[in-house]
N, C-alpha and C. Protein backbone atom coordinates (compact mmCIF):
# COMPACT_ATOMS: atom_id res chain seq x y z
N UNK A 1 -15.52 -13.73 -115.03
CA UNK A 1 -16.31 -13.45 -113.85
C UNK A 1 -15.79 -14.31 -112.73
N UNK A 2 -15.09 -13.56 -111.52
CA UNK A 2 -15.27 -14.42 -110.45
C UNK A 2 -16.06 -15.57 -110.00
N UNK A 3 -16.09 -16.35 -109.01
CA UNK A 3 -16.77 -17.64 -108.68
C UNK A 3 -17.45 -16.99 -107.67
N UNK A 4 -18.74 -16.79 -107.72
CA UNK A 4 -19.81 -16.62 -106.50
C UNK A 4 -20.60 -17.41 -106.41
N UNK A 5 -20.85 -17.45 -105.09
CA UNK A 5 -22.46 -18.34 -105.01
C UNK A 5 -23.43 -17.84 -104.76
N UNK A 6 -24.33 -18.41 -104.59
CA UNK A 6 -26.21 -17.75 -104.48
C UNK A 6 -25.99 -17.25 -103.40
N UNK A 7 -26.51 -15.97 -103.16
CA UNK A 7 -26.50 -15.10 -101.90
C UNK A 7 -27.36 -15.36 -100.55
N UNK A 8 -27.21 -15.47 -99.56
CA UNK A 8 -28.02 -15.73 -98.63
C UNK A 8 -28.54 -14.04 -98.56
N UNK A 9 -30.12 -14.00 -97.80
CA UNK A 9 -30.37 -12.64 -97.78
C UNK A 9 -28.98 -11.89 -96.78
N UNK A 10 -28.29 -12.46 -95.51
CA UNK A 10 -27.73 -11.50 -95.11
C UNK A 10 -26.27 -11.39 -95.81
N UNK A 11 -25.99 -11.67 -96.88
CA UNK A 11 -24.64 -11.34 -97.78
C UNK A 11 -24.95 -10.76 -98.87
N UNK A 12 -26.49 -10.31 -99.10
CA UNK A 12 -27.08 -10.01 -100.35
C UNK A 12 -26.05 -8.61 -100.44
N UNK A 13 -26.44 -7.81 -99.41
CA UNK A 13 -26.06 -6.32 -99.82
C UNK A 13 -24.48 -6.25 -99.96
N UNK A 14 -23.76 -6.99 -99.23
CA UNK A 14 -22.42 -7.06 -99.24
C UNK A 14 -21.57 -7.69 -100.60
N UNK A 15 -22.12 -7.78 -101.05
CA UNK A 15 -21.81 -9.09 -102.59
C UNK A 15 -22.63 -7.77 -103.85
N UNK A 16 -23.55 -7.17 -103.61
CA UNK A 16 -24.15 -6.24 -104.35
C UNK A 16 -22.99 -5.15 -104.67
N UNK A 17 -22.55 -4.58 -103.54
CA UNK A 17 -21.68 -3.52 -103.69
C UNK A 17 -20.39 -4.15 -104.05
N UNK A 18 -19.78 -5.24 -103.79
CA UNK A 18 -18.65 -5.56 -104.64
C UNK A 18 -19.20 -5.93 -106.64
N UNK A 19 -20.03 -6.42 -106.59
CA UNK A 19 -20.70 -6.35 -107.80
C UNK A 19 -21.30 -5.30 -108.52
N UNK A 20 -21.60 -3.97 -107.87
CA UNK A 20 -21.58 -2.56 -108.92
C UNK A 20 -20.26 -2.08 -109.00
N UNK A 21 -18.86 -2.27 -108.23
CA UNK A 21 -18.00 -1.99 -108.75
C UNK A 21 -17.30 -2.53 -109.61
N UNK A 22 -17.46 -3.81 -110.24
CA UNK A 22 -17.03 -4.34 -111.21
C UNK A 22 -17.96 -5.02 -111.98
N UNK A 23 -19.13 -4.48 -113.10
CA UNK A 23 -19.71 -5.08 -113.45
C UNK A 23 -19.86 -3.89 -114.84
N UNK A 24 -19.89 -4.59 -115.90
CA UNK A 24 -19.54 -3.75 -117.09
C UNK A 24 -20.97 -3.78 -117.67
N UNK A 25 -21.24 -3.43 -118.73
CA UNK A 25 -22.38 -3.08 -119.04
C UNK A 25 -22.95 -4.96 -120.16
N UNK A 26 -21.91 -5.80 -120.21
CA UNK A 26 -22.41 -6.73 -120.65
C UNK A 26 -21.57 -8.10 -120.01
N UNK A 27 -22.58 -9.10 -119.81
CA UNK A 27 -21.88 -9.94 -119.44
C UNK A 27 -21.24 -10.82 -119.28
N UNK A 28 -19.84 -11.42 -118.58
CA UNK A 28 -19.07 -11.81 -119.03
C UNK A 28 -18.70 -12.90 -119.33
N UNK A 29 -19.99 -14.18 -118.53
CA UNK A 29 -20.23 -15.22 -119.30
C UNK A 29 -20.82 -15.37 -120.45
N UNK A 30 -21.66 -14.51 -120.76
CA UNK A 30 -22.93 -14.60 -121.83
C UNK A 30 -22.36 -13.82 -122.87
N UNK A 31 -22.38 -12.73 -122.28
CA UNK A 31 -22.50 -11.10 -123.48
C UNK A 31 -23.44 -10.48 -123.43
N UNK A 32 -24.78 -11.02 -122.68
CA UNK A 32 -26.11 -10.60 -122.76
C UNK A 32 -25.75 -9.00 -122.11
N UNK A 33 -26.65 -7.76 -122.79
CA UNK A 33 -26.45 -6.55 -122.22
C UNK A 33 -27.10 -6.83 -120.31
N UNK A 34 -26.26 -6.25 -119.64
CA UNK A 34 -26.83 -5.58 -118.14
C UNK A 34 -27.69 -4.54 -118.22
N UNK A 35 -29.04 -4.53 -118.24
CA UNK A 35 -29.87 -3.87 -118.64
C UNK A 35 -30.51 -2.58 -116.53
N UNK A 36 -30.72 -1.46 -116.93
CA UNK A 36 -31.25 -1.17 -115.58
C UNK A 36 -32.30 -2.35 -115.16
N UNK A 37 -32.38 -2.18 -113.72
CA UNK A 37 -33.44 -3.04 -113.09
C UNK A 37 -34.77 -2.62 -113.75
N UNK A 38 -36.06 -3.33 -114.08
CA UNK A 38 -37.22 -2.85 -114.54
C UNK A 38 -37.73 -2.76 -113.41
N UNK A 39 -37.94 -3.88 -112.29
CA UNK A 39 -38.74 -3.62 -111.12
C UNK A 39 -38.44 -2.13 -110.66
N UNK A 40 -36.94 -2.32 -110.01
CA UNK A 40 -37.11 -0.75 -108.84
C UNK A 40 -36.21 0.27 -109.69
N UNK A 41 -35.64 -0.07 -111.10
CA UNK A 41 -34.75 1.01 -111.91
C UNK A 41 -33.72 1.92 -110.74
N UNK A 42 -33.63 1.29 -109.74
CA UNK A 42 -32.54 1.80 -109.17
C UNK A 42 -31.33 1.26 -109.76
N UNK A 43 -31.06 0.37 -109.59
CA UNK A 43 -29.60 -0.76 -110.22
C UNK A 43 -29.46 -1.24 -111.60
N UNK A 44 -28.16 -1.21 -112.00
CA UNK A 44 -28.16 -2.22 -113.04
C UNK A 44 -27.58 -4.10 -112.83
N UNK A 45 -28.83 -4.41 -113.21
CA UNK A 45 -28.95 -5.63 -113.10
C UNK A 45 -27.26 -6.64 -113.06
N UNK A 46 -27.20 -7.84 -112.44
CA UNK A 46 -25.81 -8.21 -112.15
C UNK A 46 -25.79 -9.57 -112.70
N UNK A 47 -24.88 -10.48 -113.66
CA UNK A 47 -24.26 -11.57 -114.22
C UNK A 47 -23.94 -12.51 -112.98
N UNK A 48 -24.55 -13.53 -112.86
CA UNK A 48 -24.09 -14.28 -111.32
C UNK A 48 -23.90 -15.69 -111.78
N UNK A 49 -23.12 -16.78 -111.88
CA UNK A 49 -23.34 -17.96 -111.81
C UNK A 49 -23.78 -19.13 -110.02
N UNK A 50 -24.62 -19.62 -110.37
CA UNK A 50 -24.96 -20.78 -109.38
C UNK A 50 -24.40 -21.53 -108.92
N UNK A 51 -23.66 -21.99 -107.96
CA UNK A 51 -22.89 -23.13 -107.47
C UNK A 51 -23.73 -23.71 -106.98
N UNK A 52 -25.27 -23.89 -106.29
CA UNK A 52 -25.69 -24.73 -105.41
C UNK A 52 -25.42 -26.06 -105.78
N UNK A 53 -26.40 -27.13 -105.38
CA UNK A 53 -25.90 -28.37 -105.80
C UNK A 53 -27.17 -28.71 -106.86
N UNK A 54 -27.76 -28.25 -106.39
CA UNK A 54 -29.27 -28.02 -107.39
C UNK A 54 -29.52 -27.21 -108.89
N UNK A 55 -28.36 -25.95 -108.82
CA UNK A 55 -28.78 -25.50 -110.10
C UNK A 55 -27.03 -25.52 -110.20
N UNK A 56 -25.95 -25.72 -110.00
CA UNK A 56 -25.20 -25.88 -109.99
C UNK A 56 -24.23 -25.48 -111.73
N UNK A 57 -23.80 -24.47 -111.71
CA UNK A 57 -23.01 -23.62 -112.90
C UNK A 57 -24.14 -23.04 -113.70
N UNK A 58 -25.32 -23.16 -113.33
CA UNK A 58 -26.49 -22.11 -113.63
C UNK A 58 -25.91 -20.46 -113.77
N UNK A 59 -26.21 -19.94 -115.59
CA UNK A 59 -26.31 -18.52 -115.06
C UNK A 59 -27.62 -18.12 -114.82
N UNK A 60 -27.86 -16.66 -113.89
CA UNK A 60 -29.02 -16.29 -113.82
C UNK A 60 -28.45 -14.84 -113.14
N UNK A 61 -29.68 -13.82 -113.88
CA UNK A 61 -29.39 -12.28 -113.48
C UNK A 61 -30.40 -12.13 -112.47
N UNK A 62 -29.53 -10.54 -111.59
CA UNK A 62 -30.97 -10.40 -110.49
C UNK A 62 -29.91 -8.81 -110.34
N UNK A 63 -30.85 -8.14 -109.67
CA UNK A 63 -31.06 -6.70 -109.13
C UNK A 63 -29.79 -7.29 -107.77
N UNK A 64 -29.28 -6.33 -107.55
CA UNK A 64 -28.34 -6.46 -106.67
C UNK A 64 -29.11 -6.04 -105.31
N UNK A 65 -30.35 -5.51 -105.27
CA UNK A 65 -30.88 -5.29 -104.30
C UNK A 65 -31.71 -6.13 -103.99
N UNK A 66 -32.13 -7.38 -104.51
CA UNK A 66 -32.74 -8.53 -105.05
C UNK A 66 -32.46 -9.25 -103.38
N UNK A 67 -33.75 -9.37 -102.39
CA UNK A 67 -33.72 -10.53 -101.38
C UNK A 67 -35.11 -11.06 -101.47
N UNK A 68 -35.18 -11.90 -100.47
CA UNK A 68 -36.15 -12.93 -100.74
C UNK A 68 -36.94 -12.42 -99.05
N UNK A 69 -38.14 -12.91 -98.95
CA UNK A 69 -38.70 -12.41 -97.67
C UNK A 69 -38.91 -11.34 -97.34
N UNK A 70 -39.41 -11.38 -96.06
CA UNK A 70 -39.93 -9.57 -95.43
C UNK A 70 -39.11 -8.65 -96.19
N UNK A 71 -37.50 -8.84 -96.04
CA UNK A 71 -36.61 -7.67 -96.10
C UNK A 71 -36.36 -7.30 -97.75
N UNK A 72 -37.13 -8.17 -98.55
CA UNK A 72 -37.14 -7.71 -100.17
C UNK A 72 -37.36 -6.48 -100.56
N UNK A 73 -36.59 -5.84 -101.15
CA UNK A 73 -36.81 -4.74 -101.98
C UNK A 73 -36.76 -5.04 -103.15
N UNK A 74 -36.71 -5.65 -104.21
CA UNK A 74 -36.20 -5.79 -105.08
C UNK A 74 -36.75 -7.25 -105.81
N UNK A 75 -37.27 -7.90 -106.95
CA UNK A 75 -37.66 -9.05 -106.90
C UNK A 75 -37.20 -9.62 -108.36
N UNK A 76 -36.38 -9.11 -109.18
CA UNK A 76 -35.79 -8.97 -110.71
C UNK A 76 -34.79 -10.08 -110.29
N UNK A 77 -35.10 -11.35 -111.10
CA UNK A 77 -34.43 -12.55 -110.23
C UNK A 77 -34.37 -13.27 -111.63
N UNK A 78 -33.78 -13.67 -112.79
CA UNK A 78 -34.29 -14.57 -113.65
C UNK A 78 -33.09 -15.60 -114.13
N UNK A 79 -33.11 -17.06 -114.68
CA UNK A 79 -32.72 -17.42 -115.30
C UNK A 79 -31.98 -17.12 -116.34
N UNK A 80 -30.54 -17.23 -116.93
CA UNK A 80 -30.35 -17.17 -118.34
C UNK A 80 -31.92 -17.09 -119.28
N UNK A 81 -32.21 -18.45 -119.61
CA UNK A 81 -33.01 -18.76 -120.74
C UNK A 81 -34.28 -17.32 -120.78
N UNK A 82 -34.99 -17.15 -119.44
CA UNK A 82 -35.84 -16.18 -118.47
C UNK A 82 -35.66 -15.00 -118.99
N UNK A 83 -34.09 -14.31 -118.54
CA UNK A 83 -33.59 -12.98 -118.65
C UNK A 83 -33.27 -12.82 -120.55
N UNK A 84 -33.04 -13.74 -121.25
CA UNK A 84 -32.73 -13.70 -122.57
C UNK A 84 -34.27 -13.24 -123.17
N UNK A 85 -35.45 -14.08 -122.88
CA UNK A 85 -36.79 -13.53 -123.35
C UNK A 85 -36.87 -12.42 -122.57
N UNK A 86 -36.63 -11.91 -121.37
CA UNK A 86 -36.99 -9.94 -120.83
C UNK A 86 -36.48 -9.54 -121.78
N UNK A 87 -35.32 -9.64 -122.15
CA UNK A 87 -34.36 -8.65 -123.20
C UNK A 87 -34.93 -8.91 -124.50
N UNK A 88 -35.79 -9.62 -124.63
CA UNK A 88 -36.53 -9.95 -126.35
C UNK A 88 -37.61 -9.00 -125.98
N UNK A 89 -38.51 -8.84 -125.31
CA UNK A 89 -39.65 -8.60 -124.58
C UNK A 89 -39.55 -7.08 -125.03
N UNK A 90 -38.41 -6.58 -124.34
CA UNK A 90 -38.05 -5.21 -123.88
C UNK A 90 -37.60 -4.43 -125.04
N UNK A 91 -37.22 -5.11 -126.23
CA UNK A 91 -36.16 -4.97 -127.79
C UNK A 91 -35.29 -4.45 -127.24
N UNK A 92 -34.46 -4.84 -126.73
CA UNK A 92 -33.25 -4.76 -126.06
C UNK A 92 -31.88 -5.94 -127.24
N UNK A 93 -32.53 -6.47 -127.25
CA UNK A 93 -31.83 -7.24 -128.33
C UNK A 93 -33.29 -8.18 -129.15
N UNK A 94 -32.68 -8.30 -130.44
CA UNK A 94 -33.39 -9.29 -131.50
C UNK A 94 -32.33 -10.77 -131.81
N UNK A 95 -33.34 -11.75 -131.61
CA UNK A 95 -32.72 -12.91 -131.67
C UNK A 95 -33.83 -13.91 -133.25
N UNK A 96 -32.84 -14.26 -134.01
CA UNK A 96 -33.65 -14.91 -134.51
C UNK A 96 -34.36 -16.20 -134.16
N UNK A 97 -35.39 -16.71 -134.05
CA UNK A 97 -36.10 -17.98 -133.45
C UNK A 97 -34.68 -19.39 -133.62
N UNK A 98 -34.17 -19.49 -134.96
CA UNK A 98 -33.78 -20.88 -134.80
C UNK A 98 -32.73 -20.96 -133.49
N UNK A 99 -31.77 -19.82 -133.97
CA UNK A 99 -30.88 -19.30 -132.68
C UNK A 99 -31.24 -19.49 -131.40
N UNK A 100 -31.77 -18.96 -130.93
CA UNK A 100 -32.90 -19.25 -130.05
C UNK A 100 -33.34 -20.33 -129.15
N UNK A 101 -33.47 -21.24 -130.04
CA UNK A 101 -33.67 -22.67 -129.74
C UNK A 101 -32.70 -23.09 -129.30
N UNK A 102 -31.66 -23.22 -130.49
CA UNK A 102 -30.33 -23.99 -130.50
C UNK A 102 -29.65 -23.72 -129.19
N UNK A 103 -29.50 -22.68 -128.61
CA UNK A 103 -28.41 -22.44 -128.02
C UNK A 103 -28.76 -22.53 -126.88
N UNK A 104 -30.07 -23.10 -126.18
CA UNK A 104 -30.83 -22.77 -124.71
C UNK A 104 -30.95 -24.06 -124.78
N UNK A 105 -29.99 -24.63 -123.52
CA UNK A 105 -30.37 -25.97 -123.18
C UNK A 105 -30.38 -26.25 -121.56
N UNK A 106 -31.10 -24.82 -121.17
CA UNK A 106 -30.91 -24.71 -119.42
C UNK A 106 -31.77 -25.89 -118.67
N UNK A 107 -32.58 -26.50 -119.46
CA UNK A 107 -33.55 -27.57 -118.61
C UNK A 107 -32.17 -28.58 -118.45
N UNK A 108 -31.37 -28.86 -118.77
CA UNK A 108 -30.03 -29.77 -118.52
C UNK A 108 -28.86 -29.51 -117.96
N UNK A 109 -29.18 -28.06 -117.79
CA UNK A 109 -28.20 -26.95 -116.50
C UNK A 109 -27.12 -26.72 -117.58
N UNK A 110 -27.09 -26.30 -118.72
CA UNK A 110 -25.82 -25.39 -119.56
C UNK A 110 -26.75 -24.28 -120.16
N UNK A 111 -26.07 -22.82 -119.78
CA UNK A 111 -25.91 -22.12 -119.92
C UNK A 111 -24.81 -21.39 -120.43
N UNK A 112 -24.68 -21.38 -121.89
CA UNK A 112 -23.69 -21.21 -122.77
C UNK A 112 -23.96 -19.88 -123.30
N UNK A 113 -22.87 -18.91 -123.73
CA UNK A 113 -23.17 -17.72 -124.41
C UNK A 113 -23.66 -18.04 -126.02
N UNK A 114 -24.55 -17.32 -126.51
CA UNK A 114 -25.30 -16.97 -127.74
C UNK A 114 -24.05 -17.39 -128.85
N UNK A 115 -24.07 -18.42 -130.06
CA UNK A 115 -22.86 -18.25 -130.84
C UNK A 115 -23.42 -17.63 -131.81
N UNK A 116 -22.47 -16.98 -132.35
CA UNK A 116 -21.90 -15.91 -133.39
C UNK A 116 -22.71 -16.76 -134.60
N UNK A 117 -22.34 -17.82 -135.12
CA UNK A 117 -22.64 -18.13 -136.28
C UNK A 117 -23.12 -19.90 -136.24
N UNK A 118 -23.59 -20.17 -136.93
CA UNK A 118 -24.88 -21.91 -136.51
C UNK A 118 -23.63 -22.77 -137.44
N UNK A 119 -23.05 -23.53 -136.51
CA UNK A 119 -22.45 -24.54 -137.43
C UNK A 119 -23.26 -25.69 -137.37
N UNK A 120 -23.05 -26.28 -138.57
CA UNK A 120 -23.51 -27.73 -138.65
C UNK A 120 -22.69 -28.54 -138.35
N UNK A 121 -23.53 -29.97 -138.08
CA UNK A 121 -22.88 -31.18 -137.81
C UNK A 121 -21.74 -31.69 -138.65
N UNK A 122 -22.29 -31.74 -139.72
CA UNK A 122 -20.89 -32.14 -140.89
C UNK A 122 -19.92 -31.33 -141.06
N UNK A 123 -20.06 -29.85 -140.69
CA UNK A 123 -18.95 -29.08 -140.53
C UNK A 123 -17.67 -29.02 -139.24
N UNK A 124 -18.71 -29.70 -138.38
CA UNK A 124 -17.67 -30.13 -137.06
C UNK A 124 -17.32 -31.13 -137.50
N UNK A 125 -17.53 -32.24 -138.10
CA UNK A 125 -17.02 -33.34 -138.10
C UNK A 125 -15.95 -32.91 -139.48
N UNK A 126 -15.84 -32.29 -140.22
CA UNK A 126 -15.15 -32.09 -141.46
C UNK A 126 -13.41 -31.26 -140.93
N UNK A 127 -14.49 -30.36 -139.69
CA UNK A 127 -12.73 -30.06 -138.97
C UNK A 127 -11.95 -30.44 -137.77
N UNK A 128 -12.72 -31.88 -137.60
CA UNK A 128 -12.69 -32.59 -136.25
C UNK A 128 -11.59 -33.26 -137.44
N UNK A 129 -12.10 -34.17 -138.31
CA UNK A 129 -11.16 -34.98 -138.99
C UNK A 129 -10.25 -34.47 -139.46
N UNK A 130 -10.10 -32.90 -140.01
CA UNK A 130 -8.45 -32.32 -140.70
C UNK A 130 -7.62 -31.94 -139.21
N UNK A 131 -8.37 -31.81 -137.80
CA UNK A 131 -7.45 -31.99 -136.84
C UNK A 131 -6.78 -33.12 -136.24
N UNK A 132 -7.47 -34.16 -136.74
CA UNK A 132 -6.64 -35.53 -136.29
C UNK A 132 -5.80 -35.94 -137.16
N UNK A 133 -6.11 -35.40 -138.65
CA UNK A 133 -5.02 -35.99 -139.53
C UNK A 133 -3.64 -35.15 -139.03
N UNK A 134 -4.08 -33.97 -138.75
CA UNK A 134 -2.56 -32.95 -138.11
C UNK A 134 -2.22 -33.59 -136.96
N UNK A 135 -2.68 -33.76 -135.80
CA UNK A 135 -2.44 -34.43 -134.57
C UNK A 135 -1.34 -36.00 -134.84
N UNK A 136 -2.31 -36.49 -136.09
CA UNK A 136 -1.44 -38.08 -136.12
C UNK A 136 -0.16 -37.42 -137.13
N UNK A 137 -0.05 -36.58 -137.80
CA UNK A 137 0.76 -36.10 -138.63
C UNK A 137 2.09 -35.80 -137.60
N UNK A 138 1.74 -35.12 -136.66
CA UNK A 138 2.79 -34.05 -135.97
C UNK A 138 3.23 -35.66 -134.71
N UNK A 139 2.44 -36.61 -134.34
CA UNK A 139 2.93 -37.61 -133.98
C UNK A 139 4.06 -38.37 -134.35
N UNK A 140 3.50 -38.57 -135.68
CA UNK A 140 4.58 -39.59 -136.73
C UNK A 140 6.18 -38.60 -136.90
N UNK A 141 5.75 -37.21 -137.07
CA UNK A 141 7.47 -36.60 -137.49
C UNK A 141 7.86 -36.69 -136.05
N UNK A 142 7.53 -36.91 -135.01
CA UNK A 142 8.21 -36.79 -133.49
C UNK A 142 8.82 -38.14 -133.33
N UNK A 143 7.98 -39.23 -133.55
CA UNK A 143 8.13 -40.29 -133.46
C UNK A 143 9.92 -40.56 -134.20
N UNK A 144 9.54 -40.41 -135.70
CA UNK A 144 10.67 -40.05 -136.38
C UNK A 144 12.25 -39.30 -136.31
N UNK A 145 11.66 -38.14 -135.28
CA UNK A 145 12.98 -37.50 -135.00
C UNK A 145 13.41 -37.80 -133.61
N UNK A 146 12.68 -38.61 -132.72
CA UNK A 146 13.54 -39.85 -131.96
C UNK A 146 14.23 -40.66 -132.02
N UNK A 147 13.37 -41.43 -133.25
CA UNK A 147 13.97 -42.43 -133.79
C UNK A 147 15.78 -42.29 -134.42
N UNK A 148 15.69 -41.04 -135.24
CA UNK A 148 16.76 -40.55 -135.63
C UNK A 148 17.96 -40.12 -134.76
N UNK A 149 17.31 -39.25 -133.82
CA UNK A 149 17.87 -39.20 -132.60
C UNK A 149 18.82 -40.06 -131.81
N UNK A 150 18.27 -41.33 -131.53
CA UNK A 150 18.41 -42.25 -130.68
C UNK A 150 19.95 -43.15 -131.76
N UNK A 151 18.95 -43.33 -133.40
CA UNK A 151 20.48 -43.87 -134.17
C UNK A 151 21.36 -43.02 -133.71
N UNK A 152 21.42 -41.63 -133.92
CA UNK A 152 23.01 -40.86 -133.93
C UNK A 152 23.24 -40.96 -132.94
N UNK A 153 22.96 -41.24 -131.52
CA UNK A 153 23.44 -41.26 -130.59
C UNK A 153 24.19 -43.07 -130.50
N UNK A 154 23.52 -43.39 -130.95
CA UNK A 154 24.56 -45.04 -130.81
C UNK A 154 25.54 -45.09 -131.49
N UNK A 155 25.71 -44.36 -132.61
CA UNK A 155 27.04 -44.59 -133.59
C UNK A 155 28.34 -43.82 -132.71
């Protein structure tokens, strides 16, 4: 996904229409489905990340017709964590609870896509350590074929 920022109302519509022409039916930070708008079911809803300085690499979905004030049409505005319960809400997707938990840590501003499968702690650490033994492994034969190197070149 391109780098956008939060829309001011007068770039809303202009950023909308570059965003229904390239916006697939799931999205491309998350995976979460782009579901039609529920408010006005005109649009399908759009994948946006946050740059402000405040919610800053925040994802959050909204209606492309989505402004704020008098000129609102549109008011389908939500958070990752937000838009993940509509789509529970709606059975649009089933999430199991622990999942759920684990993977929503937006009160600390990450917004990470849903993983595939729950690793444990001792399992990261079990292939954290067979990658350093390779790392110091592939060190030592370099080290070595310098070393070797460097003799044949003096003789």
């Amino acid at each position: 996904m391109s780098r956008r920022r939060e829309h001011s109302p007068s770039a809303s519509s202009r950023s909308a229409a570059r965003s229904r022409e390239s916006t697939p039916g799931f999205g491309k930070e998350t995976g979460l489905p782009l579901i039609q708008c529920t408010t006005c079911g005109q649009e399908r809803i759009i994948e946006l990340r946050a740059w402000t300085e405040k919610n800053y690499g925040r994802v959050f979905f909204k209606c492309p017709r989505y402004e704020t004030g008098p000129r609102a049409r549109c008011d389908f505005y939500f958070w990752q964590k937000d838009y993940l319960a509509k789509l529970v809400e709606l059975g649009r997707i089933m999430v199991q609870q622990e999942a759920h938990e684990d993977w929503i840590c937006e009160e600390h501003g990450d917004s990470r896509p849903i993983p595939v499968g729950r690793v444990t702690k001792s399992e990261l650490e079990a292939k954290m350590d067979v990658l350093v033994r390779i790392v110091v492994g592939l060190v030592c034969v370099v080290c070595v074929v310098v070393v070797v190197g460097i003799m044949y070149l003096m003789k």
